[in-house]
PDB file of N, CA and C in Angstrom:
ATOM      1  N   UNK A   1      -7.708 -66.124 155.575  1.00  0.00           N
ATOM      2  CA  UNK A   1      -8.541 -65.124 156.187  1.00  0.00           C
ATOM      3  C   UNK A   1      -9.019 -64.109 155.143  1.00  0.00           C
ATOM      4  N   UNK A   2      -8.127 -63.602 154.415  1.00  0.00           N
ATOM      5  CA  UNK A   2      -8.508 -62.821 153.119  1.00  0.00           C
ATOM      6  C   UNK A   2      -9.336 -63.734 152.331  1.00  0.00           C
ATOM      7  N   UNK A   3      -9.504 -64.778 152.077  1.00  0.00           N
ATOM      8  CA  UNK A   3     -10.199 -65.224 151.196  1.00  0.00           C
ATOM      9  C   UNK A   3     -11.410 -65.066 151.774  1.00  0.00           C
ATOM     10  N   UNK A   4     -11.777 -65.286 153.043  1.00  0.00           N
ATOM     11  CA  UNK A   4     -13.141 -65.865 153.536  1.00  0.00           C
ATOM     12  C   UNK A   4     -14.086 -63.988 153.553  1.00  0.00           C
ATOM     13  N   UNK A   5     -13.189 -62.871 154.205  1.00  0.00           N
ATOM     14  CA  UNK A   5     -13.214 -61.766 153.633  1.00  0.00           C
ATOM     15  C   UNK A   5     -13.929 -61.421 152.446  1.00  0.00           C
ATOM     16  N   UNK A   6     -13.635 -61.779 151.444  1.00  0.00           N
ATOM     17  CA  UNK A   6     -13.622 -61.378 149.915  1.00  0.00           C
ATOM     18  C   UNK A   6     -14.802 -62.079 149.766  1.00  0.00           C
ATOM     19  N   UNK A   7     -15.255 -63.563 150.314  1.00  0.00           N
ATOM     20  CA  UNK A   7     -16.218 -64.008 150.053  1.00  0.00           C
ATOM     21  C   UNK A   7     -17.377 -63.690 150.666  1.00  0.00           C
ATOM     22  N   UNK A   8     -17.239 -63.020 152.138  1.00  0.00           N
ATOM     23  CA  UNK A   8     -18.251 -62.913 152.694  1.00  0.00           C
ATOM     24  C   UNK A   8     -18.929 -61.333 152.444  1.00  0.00           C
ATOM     25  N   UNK A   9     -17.942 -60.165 151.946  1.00  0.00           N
ATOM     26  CA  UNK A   9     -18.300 -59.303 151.011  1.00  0.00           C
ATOM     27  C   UNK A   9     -18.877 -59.296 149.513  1.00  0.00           C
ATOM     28  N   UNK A  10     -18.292 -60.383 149.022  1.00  0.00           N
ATOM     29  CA  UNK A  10     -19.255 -60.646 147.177  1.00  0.00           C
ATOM     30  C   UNK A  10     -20.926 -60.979 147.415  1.00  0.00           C
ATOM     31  N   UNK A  11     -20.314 -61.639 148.747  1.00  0.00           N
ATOM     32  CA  UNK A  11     -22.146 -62.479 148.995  1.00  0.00           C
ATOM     33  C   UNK A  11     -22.846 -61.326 149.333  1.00  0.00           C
ATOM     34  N   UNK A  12     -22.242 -60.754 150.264  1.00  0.00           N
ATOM     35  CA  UNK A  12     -23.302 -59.215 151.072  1.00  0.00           C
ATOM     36  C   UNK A  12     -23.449 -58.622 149.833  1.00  0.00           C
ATOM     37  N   UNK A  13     -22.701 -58.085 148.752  1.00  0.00           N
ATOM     38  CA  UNK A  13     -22.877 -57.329 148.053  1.00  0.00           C
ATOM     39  C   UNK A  13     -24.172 -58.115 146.766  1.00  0.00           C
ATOM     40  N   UNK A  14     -23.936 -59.338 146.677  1.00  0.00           N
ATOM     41  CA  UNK A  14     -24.898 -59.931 145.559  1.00  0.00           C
ATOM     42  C   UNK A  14     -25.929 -60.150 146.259  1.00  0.00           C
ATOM     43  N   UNK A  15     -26.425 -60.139 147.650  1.00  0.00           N
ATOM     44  CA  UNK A  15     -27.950 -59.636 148.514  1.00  0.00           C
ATOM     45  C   UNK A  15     -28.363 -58.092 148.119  1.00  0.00           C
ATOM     46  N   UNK A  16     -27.587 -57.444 148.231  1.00  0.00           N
ATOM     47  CA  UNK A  16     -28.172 -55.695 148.010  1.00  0.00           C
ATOM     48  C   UNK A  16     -27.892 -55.706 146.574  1.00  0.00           C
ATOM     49  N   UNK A  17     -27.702 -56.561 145.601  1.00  0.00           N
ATOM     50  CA  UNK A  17     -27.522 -56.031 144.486  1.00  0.00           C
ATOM     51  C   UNK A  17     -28.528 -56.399 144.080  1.00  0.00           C
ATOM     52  N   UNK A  18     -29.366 -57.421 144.485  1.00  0.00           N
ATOM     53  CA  UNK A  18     -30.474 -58.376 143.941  1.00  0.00           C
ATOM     54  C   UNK A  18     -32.049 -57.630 144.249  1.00  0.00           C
ATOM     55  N   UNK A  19     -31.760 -56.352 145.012  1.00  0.00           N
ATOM     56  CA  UNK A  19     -33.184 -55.918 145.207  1.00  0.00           C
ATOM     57  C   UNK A  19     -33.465 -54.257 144.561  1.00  0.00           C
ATOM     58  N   UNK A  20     -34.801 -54.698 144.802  1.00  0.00           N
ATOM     59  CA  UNK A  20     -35.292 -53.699 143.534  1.00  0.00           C
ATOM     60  C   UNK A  20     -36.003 -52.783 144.339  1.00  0.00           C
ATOM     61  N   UNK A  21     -36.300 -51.860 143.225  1.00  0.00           N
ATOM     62  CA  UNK A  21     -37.255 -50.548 143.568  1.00  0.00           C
ATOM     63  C   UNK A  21     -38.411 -50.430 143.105  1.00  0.00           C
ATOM     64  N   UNK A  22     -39.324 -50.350 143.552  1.00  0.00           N
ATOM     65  CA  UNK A  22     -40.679 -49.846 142.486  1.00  0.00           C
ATOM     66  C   UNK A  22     -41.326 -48.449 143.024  1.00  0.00           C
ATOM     67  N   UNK A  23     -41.526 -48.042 141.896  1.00  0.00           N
ATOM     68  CA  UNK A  23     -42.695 -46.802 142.503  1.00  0.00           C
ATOM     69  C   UNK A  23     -43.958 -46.409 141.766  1.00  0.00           C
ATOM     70  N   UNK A  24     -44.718 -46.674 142.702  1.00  0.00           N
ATOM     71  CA  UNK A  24     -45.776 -46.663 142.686  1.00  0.00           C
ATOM     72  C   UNK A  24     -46.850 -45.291 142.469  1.00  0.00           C
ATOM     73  N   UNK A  25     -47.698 -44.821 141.690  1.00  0.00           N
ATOM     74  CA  UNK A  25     -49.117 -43.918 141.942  1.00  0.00           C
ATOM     75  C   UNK A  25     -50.277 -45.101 142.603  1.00  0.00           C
ATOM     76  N   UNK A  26     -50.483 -44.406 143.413  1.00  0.00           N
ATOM     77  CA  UNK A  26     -51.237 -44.717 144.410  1.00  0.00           C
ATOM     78  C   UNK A  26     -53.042 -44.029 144.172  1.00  0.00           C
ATOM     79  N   UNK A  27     -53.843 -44.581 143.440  1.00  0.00           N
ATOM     80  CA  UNK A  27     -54.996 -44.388 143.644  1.00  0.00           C
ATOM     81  C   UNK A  27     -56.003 -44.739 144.784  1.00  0.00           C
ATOM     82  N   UNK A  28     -56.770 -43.692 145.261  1.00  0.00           N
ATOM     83  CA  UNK A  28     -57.784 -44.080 146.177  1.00  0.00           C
ATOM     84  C   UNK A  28     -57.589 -43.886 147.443  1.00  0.00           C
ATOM     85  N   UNK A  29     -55.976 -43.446 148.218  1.00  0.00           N
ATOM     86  CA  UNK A  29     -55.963 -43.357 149.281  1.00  0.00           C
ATOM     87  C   UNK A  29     -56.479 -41.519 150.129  1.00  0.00           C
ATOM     88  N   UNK A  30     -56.915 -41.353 150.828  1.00  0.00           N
ATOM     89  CA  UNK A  30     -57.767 -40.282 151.358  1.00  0.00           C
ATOM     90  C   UNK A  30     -57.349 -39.872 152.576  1.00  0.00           C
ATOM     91  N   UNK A  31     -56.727 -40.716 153.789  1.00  0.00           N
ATOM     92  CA  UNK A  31     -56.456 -40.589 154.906  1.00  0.00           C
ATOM     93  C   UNK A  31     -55.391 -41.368 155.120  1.00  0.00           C
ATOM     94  N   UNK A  32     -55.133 -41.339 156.946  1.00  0.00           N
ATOM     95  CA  UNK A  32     -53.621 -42.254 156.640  1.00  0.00           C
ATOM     96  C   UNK A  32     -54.088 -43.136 157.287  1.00  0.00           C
ATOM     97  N   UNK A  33     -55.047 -43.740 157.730  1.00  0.00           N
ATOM     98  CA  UNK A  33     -55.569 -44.936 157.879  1.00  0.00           C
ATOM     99  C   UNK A  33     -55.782 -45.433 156.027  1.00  0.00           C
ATOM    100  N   UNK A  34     -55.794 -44.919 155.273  1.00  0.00           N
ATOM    101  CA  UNK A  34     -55.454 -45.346 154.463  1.00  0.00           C
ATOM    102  C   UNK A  34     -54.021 -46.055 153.297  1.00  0.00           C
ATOM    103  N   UNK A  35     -53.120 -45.079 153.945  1.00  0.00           N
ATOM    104  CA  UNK A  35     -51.363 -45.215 154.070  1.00  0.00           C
ATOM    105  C   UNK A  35     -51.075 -46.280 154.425  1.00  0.00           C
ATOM    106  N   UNK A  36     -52.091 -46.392 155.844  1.00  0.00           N
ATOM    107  CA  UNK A  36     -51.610 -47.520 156.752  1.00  0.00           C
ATOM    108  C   UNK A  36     -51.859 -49.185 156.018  1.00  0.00           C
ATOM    109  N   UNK A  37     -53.094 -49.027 155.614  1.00  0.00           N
ATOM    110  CA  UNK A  37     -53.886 -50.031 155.177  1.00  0.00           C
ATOM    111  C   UNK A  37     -52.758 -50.334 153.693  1.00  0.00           C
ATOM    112  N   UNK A  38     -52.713 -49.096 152.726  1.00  0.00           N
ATOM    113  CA  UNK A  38     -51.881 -49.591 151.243  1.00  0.00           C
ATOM    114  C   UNK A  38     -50.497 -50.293 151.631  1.00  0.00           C
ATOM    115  N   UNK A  39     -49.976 -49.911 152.844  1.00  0.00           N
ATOM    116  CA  UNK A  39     -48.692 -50.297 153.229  1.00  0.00           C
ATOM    117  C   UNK A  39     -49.079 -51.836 153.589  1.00  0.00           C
ATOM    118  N   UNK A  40     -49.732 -51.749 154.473  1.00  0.00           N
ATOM    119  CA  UNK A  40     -49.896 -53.277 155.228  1.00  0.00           C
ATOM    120  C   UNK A  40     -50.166 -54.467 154.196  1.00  0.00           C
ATOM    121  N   UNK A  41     -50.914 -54.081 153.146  1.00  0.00           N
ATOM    122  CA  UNK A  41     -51.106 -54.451 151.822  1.00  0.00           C
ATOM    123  C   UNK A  41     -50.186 -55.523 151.035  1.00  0.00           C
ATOM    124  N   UNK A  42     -49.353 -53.851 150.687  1.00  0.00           N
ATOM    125  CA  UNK A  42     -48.110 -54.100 150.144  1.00  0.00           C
ATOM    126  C   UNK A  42     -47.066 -54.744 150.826  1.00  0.00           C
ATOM    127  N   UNK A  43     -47.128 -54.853 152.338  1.00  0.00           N
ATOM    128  CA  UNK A  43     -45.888 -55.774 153.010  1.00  0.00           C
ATOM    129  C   UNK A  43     -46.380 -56.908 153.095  1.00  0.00           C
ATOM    130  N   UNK A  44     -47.617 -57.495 152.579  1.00  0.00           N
ATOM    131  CA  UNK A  44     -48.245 -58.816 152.683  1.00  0.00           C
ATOM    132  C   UNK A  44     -47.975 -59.839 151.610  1.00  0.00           C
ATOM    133  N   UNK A  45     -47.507 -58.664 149.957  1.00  0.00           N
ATOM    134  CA  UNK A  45     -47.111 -59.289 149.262  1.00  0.00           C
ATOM    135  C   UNK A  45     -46.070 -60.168 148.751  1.00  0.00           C
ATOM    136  N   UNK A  46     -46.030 -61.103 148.537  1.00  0.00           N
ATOM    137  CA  UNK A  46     -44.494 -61.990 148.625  1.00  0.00           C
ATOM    138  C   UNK A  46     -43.351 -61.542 147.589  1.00  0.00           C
ATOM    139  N   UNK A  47     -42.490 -61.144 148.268  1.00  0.00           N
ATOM    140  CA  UNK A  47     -41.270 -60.727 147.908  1.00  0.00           C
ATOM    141  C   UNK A  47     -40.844 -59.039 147.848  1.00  0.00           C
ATOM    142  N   UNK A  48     -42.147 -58.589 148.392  1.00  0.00           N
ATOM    143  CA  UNK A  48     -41.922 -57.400 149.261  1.00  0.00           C
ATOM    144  C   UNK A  48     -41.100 -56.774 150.606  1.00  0.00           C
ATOM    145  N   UNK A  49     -40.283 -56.570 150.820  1.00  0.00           N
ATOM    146  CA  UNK A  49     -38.706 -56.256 151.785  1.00  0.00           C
ATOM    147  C   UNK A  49     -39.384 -54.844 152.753  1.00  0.00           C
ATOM    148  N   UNK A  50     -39.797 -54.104 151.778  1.00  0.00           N
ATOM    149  CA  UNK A  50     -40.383 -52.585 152.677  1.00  0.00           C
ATOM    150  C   UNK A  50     -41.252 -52.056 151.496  1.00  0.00           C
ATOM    151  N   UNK A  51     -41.547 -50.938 152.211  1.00  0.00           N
ATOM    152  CA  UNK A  51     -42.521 -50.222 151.257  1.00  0.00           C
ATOM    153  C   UNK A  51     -43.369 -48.759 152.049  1.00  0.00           C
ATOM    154  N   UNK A  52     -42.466 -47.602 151.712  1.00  0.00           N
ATOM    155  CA  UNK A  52     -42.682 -46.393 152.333  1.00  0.00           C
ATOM    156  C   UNK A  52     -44.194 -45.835 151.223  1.00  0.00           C
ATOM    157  N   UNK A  53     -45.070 -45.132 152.004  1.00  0.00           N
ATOM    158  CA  UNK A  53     -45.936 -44.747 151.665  1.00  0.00           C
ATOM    159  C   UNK A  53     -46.308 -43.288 151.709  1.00  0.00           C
ATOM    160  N   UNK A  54     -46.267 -42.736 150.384  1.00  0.00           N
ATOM    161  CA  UNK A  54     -46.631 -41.146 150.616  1.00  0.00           C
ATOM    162  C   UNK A  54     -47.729 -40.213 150.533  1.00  0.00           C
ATOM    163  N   UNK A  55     -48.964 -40.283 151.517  1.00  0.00           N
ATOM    164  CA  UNK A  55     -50.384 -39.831 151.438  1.00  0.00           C
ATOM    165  C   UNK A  55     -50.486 -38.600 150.622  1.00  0.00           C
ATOM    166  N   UNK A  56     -49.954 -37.824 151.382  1.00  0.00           N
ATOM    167  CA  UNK A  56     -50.310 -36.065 150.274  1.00  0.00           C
ATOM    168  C   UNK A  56     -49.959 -36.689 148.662  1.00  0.00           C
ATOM    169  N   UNK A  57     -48.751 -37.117 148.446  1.00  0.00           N
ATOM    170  CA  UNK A  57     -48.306 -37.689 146.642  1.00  0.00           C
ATOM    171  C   UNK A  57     -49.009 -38.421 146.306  1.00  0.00           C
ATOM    172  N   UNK A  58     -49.394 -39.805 146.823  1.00  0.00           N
ATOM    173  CA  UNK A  58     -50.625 -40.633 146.423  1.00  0.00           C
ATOM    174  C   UNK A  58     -49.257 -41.539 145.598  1.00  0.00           C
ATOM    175  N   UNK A  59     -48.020 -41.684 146.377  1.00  0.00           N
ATOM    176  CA  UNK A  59     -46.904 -42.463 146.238  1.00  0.00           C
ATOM    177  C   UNK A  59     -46.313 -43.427 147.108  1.00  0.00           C
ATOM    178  N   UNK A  60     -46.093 -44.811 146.801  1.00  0.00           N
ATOM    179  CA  UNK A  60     -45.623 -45.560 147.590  1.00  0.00           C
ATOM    180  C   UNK A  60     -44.528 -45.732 146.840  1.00  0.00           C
ATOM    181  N   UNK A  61     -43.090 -46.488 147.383  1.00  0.00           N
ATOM    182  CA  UNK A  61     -41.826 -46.923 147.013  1.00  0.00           C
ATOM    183  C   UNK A  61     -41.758 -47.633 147.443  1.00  0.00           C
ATOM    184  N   UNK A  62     -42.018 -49.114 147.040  1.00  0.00           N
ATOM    185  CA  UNK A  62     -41.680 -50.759 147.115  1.00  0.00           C
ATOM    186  C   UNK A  62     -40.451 -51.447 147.169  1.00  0.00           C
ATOM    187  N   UNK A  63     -39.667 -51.510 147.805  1.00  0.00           N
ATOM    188  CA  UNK A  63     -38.578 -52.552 147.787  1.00  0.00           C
ATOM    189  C   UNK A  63     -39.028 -53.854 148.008  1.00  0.00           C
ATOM    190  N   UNK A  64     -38.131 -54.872 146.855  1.00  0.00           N
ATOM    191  CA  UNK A  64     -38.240 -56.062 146.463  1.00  0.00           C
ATOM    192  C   UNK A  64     -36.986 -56.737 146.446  1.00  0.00           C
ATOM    193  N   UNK A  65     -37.081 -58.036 146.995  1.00  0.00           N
ATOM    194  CA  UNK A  65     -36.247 -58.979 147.060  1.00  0.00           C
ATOM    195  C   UNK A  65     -35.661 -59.103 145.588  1.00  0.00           C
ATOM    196  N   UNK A  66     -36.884 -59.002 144.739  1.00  0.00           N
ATOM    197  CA  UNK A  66     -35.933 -59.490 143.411  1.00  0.00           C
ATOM    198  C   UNK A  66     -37.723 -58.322 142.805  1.00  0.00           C
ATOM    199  N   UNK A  67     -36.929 -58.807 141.056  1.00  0.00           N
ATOM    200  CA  UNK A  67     -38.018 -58.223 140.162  1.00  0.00           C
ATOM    201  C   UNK A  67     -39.551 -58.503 140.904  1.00  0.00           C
ATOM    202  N   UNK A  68     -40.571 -57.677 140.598  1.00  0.00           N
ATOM    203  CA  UNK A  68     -41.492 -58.240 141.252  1.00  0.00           C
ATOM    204  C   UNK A  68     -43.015 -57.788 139.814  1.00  0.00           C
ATOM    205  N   UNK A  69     -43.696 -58.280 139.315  1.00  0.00           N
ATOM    206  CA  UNK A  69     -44.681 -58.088 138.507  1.00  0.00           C
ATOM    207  C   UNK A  69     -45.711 -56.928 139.313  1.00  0.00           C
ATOM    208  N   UNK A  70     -45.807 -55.727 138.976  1.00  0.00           N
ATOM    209  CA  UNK A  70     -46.271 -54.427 139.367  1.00  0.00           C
ATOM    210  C   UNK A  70     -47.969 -55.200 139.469  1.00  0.00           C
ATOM    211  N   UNK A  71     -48.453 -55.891 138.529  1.00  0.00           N
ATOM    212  CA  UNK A  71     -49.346 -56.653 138.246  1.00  0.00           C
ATOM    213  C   UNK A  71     -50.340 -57.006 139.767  1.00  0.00           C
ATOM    214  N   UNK A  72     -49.252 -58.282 140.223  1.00  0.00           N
ATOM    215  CA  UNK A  72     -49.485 -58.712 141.567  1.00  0.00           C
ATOM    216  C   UNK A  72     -49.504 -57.492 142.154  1.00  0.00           C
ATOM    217  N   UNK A  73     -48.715 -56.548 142.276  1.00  0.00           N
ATOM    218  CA  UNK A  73     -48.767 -55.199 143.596  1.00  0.00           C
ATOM    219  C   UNK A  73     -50.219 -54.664 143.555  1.00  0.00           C
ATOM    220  N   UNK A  74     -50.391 -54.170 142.486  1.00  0.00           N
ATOM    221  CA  UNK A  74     -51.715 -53.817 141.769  1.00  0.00           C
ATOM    222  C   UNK A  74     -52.883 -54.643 142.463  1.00  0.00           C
ATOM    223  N   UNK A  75     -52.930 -56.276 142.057  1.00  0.00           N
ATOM    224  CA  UNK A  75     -53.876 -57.221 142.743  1.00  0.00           C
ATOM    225  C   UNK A  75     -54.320 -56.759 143.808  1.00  0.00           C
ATOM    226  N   UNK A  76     -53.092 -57.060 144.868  1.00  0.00           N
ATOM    227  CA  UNK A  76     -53.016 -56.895 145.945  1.00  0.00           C
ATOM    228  C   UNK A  76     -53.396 -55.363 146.702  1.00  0.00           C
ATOM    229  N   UNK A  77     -53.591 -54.607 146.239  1.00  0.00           N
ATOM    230  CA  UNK A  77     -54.203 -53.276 146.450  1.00  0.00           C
ATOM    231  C   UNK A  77     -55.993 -53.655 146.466  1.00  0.00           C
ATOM    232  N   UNK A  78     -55.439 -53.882 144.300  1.00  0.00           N
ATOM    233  CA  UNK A  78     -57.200 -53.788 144.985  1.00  0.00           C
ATOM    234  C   UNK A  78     -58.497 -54.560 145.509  1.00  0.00           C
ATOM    235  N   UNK A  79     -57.877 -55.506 146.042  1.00  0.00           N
ATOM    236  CA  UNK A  79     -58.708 -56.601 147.037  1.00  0.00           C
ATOM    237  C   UNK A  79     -58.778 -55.646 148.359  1.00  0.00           C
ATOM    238  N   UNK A  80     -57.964 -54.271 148.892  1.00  0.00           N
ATOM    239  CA  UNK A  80     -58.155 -53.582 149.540  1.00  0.00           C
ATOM    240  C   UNK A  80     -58.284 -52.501 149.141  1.00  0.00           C
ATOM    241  N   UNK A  81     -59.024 -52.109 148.098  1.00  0.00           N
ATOM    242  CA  UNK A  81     -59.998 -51.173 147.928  1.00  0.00           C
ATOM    243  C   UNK A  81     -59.109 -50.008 147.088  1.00  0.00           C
ATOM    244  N   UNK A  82     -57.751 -50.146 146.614  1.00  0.00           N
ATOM    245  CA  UNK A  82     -57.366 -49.261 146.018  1.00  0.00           C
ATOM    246  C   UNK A  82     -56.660 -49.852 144.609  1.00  0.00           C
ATOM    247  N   UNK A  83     -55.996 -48.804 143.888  1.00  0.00           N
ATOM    248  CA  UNK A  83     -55.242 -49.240 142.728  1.00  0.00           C
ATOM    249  C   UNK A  83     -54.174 -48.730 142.609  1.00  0.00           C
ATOM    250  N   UNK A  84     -52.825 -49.021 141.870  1.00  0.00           N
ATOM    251  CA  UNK A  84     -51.658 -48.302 141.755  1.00  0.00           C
ATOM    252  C   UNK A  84     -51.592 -48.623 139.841  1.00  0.00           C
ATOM    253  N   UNK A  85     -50.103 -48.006 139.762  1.00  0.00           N
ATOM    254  CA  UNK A  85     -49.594 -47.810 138.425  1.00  0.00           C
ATOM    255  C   UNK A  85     -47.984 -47.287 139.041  1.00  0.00           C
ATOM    256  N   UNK A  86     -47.113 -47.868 137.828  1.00  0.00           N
ATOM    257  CA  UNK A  86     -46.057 -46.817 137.938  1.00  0.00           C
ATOM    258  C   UNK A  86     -45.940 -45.633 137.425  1.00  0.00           C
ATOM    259  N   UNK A  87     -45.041 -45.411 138.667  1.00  0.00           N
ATOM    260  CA  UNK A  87     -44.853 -43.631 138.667  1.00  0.00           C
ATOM    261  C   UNK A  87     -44.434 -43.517 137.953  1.00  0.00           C
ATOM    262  N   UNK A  88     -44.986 -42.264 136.959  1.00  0.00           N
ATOM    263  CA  UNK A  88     -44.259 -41.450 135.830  1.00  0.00           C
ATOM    264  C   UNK A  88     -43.593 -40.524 136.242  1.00  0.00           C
TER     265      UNK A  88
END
């Protein structure tokens, strides 16, 4: 019973250990139909988990399954009309 324990905690723990953060500057967004739109965006992209969006900052925070190329996030913006960079 302890063993199966120990194993079924290493595993939970090597799922949350495996995901990432990104943060994002957010160019171009104006309204929160725009928030709405960079978010919907960004949850379309594969290997995207969540992704909170901050209108007044012109900041989103990406959680990722694993590493994810800022590159693709980027793409994927601006086929909808905006652009990002990481946050400095």
């Amino acid at each position: 019973m302890k063993k199966l324990l120990i194993i079924s905690l290493f595993a939970a723990a090597s799922l949350f250990a495996a995901e990432k953060e990104v943060n994002l500057t957010v160019k171009g967004m104006t309204c929160q139909m725009c928030a709405a739109s960079v978010k919907d965006a960004l949850m379309k992209t594969e290997g995207v988990k969540d992704a909170k969006i901050y209108l007044k900052d012109g900041k989103a925070i990406v959680k990722t399954e694993k590493d994810i190329d800022v590159n693709a996030l980027n793409a994927k913006l601006k086929s909808h009309g905006y652009s990002a960079e990481m946050a400095k």
